[in-house]
PDB file of N, CA and C in Angstrom:
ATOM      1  N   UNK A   1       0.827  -1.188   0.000  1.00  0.00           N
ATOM      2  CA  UNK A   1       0.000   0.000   0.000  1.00  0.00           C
ATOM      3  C   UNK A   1       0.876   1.258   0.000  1.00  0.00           C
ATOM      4  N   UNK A   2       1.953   1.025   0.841  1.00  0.00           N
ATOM      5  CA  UNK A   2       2.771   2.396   1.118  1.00  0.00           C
ATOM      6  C   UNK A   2       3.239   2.634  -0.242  1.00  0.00           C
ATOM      7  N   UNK A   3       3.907   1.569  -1.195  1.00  0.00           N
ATOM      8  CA  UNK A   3       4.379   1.876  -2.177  1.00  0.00           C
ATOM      9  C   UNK A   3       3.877   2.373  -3.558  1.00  0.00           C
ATOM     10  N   UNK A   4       2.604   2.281  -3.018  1.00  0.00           N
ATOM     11  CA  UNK A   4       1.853   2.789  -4.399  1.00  0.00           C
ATOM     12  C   UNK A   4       2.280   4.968  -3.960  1.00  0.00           C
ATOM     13  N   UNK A   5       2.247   5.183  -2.830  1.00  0.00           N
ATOM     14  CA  UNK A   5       2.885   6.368  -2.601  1.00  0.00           C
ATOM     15  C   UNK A   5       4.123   6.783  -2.665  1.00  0.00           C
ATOM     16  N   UNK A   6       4.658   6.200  -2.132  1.00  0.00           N
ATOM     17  CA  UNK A   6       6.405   6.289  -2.202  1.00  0.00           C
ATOM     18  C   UNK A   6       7.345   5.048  -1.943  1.00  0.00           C
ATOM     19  N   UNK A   7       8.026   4.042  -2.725  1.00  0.00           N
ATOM     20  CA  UNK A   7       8.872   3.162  -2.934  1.00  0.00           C
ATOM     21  C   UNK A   7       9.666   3.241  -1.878  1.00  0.00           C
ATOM     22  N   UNK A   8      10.187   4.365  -1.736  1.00  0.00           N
ATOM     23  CA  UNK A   8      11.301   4.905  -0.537  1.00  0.00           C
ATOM     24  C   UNK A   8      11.065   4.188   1.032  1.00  0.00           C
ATOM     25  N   UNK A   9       9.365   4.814   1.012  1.00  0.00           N
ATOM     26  CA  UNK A   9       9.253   4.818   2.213  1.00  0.00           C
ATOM     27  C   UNK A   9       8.743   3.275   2.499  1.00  0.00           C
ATOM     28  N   UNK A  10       8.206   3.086   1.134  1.00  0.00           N
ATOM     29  CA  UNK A  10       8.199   1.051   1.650  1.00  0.00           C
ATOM     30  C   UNK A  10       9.150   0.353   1.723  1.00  0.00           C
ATOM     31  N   UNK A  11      10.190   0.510   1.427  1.00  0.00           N
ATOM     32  CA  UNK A  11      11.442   0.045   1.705  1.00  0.00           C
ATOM     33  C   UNK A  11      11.681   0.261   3.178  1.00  0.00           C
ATOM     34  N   UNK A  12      11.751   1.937   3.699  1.00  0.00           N
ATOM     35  CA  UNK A  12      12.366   2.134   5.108  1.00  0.00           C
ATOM     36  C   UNK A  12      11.168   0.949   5.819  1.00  0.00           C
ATOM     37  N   UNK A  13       9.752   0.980   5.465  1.00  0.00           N
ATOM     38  CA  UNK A  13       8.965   0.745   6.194  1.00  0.00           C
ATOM     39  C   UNK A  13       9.529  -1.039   6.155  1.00  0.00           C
ATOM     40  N   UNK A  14       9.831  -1.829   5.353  1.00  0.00           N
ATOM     41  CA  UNK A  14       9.770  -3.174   5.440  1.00  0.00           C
ATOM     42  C   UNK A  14      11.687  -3.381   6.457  1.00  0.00           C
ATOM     43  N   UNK A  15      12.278  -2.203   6.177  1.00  0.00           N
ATOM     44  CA  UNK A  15      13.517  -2.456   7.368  1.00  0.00           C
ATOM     45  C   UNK A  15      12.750  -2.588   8.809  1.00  0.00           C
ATOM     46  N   UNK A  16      11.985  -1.305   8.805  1.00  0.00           N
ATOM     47  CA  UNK A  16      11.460  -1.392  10.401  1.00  0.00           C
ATOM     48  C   UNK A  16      10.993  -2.533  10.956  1.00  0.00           C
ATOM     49  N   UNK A  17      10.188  -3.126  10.200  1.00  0.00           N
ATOM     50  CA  UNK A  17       9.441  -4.468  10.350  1.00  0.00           C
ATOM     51  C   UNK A  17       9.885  -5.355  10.690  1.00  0.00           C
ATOM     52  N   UNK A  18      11.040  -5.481   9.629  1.00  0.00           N
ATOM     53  CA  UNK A  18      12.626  -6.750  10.042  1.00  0.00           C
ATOM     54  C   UNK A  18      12.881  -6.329  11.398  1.00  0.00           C
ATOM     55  N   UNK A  19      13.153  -5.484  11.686  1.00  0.00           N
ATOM     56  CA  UNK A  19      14.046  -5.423  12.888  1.00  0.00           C
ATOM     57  C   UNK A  19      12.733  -5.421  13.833  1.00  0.00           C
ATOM     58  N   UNK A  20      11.444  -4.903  14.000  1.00  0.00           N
ATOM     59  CA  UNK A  20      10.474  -5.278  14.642  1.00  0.00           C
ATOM     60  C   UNK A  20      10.742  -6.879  15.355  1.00  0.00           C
ATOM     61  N   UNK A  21      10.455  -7.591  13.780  1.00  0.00           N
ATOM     62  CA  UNK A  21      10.173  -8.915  14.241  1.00  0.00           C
ATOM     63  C   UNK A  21      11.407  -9.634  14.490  1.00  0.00           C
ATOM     64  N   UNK A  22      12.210  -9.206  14.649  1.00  0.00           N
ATOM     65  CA  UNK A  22      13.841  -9.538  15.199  1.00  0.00           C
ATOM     66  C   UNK A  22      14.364  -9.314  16.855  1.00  0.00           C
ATOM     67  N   UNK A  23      13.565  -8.107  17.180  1.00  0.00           N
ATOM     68  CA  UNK A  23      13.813  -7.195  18.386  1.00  0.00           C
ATOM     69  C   UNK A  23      12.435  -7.452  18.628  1.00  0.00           C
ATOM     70  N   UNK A  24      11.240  -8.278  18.789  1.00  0.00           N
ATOM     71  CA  UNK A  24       9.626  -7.710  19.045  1.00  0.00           C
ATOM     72  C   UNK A  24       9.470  -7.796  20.531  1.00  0.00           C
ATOM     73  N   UNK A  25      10.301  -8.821  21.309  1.00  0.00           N
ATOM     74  CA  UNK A  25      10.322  -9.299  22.441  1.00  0.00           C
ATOM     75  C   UNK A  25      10.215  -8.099  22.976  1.00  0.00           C
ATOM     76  N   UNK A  26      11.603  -7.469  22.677  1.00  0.00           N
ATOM     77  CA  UNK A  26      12.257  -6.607  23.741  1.00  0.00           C
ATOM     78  C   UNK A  26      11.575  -5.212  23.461  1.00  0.00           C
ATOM     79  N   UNK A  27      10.758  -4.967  21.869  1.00  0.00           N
ATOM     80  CA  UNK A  27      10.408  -3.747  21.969  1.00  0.00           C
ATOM     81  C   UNK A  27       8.694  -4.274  22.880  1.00  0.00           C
ATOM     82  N   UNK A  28       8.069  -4.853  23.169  1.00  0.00           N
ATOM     83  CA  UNK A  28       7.090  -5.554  24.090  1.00  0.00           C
ATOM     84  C   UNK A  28       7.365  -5.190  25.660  1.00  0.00           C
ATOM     85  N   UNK A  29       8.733  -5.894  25.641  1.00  0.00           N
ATOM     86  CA  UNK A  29       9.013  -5.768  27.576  1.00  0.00           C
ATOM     87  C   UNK A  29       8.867  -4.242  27.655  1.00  0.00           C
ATOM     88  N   UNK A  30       9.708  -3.319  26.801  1.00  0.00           N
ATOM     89  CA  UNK A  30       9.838  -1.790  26.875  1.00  0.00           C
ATOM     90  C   UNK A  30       8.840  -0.809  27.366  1.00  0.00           C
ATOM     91  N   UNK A  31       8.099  -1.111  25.793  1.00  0.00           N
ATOM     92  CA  UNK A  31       6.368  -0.753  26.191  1.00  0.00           C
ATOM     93  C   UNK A  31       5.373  -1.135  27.406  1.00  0.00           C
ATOM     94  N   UNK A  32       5.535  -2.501  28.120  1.00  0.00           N
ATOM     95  CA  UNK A  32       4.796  -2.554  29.002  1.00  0.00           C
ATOM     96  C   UNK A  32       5.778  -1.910  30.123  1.00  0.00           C
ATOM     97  N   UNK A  33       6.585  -1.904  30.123  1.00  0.00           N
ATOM     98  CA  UNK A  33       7.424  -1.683  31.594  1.00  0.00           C
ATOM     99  C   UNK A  33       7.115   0.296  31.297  1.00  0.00           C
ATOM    100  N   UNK A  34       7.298   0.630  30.297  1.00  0.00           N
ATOM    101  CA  UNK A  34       6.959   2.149  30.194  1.00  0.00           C
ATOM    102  C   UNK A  34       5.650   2.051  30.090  1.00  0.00           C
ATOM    103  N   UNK A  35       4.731   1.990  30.057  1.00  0.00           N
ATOM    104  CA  UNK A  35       3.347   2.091  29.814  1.00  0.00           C
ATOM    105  C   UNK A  35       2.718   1.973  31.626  1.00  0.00           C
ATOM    106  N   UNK A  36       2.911   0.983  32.253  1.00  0.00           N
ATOM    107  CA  UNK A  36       2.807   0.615  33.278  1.00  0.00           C
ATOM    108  C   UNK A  36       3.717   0.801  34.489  1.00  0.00           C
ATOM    109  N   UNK A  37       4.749   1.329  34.269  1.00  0.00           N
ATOM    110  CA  UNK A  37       5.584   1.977  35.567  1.00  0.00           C
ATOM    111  C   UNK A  37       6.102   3.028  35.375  1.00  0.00           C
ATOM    112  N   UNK A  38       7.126   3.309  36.791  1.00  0.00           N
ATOM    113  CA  UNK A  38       7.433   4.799  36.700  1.00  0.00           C
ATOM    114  C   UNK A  38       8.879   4.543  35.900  1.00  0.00           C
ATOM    115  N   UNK A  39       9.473   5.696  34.794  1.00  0.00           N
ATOM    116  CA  UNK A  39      11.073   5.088  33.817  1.00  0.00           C
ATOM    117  C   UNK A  39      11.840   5.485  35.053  1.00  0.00           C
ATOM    118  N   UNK A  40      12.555   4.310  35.090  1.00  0.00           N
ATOM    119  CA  UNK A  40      13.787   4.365  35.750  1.00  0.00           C
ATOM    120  C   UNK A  40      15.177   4.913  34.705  1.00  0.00           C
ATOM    121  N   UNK A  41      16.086   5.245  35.164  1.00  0.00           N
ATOM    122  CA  UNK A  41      17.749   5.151  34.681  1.00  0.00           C
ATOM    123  C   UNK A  41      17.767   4.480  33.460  1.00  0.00           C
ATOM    124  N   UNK A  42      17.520   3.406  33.883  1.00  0.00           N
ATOM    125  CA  UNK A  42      18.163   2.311  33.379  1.00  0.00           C
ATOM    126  C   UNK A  42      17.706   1.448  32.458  1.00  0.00           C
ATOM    127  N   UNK A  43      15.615   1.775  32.833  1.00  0.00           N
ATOM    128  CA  UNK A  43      15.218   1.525  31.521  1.00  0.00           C
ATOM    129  C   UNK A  43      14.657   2.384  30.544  1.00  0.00           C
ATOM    130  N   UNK A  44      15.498   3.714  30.816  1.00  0.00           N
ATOM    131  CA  UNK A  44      15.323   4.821  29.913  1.00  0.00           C
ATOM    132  C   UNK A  44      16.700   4.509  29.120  1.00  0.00           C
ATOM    133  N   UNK A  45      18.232   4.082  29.699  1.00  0.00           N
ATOM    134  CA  UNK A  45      19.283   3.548  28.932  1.00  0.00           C
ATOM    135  C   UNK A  45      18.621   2.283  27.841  1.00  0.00           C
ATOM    136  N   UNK A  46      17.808   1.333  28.089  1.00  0.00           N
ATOM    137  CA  UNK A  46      17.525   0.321  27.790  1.00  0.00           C
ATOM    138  C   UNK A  46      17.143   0.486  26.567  1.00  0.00           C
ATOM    139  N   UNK A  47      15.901   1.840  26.771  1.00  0.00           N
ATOM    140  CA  UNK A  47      15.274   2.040  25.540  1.00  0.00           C
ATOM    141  C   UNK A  47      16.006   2.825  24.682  1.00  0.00           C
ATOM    142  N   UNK A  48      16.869   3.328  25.020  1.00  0.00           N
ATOM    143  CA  UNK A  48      18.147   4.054  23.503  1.00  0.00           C
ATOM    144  C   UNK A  48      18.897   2.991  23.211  1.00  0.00           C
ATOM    145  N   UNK A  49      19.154   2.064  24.014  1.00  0.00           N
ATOM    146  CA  UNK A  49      19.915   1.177  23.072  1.00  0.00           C
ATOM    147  C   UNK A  49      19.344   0.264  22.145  1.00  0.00           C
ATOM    148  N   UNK A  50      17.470   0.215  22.577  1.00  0.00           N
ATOM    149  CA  UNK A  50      17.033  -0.613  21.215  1.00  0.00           C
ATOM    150  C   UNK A  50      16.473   0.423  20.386  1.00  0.00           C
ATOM    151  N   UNK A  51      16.696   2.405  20.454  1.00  0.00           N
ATOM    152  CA  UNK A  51      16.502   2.645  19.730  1.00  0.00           C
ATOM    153  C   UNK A  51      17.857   2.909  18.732  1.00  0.00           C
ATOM    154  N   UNK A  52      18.728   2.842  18.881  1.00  0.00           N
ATOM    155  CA  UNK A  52      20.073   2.721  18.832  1.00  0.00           C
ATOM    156  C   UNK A  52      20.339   1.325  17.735  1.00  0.00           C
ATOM    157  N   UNK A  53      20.176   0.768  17.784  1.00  0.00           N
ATOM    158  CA  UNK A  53      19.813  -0.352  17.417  1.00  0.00           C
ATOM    159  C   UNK A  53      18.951  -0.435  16.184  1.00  0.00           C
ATOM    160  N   UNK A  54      17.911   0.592  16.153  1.00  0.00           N
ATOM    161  CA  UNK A  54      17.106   0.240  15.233  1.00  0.00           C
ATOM    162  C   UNK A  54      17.468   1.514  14.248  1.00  0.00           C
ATOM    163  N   UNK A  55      17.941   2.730  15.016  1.00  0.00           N
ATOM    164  CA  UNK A  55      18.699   3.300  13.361  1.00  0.00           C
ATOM    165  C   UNK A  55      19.857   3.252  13.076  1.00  0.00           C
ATOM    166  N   UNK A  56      20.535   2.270  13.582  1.00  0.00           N
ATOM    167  CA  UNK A  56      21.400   1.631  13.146  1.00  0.00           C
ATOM    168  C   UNK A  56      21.164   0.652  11.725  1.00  0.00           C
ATOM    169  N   UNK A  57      20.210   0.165  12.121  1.00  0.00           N
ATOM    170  CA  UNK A  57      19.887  -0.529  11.195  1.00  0.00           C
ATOM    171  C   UNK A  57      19.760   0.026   9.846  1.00  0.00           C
ATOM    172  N   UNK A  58      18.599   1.082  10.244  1.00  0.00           N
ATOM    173  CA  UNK A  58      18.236   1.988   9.282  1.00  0.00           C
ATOM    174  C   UNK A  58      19.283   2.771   8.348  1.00  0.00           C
ATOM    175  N   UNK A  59      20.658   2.856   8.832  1.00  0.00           N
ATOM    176  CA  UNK A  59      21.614   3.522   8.461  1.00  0.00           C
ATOM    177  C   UNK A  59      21.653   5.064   8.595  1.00  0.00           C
ATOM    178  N   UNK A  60      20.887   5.852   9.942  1.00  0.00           N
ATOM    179  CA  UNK A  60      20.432   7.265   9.911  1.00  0.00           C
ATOM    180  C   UNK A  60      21.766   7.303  10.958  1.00  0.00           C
ATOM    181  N   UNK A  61      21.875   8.807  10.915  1.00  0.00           N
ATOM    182  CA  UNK A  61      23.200   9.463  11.349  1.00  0.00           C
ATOM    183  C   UNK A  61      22.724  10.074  12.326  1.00  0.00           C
ATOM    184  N   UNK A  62      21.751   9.451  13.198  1.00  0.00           N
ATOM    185  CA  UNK A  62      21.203   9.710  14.653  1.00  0.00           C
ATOM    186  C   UNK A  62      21.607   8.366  15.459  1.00  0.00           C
ATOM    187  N   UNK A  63      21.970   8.842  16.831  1.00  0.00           N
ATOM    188  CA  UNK A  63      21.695   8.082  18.242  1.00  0.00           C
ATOM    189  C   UNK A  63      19.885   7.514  18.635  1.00  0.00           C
ATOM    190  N   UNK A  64      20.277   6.059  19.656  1.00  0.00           N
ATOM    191  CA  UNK A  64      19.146   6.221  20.112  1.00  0.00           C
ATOM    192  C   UNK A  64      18.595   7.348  20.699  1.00  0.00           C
ATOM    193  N   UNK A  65      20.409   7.843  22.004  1.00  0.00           N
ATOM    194  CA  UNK A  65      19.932   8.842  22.550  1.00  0.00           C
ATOM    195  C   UNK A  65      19.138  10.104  21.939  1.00  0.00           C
ATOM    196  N   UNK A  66      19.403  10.217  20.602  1.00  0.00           N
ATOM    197  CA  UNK A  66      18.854  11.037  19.855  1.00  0.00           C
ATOM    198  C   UNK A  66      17.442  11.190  19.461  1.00  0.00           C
ATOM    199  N   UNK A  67      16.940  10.226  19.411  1.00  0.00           N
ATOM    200  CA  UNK A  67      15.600   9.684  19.354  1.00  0.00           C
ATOM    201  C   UNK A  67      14.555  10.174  19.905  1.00  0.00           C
ATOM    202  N   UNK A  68      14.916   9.728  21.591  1.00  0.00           N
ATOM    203  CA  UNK A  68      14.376   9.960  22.531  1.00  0.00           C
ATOM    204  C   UNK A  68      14.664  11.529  23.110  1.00  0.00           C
ATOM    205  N   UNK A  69      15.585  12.262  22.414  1.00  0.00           N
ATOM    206  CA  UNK A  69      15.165  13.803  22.841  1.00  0.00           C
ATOM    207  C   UNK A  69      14.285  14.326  21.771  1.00  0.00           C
ATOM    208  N   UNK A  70      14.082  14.161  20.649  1.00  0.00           N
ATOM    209  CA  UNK A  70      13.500  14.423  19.500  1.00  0.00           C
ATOM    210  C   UNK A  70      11.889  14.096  19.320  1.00  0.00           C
ATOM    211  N   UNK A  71      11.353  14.918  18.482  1.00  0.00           N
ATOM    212  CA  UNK A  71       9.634  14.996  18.290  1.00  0.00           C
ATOM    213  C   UNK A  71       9.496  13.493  17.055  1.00  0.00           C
ATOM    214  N   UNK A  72       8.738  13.403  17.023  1.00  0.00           N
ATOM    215  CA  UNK A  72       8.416  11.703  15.647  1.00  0.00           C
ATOM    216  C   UNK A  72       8.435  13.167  14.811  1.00  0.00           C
ATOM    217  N   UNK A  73       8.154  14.334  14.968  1.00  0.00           N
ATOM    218  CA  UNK A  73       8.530  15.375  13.230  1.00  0.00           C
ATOM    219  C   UNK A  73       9.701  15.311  12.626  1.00  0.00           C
ATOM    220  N   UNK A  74      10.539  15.290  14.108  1.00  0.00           N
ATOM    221  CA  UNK A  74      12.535  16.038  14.021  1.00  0.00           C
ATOM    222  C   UNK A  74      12.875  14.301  13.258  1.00  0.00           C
ATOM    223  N   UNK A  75      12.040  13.398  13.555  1.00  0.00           N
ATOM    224  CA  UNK A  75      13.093  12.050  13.237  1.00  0.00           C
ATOM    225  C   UNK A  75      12.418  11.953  11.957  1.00  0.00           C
ATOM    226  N   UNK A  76      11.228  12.153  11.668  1.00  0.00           N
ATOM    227  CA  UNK A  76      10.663  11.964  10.446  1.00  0.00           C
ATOM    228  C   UNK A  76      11.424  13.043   9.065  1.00  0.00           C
ATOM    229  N   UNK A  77      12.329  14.181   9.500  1.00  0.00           N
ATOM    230  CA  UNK A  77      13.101  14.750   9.038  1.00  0.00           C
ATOM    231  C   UNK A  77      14.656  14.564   8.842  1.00  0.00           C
ATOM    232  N   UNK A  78      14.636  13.211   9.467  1.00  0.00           N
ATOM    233  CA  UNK A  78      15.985  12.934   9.089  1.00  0.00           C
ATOM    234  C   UNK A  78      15.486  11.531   8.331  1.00  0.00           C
ATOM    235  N   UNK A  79      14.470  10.894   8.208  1.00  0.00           N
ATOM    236  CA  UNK A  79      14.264   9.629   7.407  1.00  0.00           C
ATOM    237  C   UNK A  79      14.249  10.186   6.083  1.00  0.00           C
TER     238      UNK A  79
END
């Protein structure tokens, strides 16, 4: 569907997915442990390193830490 709009972005979109269903566990534990408790240290470190991880993948010239100071606009401007 995406690609009948932009090729580009079905491509980025089928990386995300890979690494989704590669990482799904851990992006799962993340979400419930943030959704349902107060962020600690450590699983605020936790979550830059699987976001870290995932534009890595992507090949973007951002940090997880980067991620997580940033709006979904500021990252949608560097995709």
């Amino acid at each position: 569907m995406v690609a009948r709009v932009s090729e580009r972005d079905a491509r980025m979109q089928a990386r995300i997915n890979q690494y989704l269903m590669e990482h799904g566990g851990e992006a799962l534990a993340l979400n419930q442990q943030l959704q349902f408790g107060a962020p600690s240290a450590a699983l605020l470190e936790r979550q830059a390193r699987f976001n870290d991880g995932l534009v890595r993948s992507l090949d973007l010239p951002i940090s997880g830490d980067d991620v997580q100071r940033m709006t979904g606009f500021e990252v949608l401007e560097v995709v």
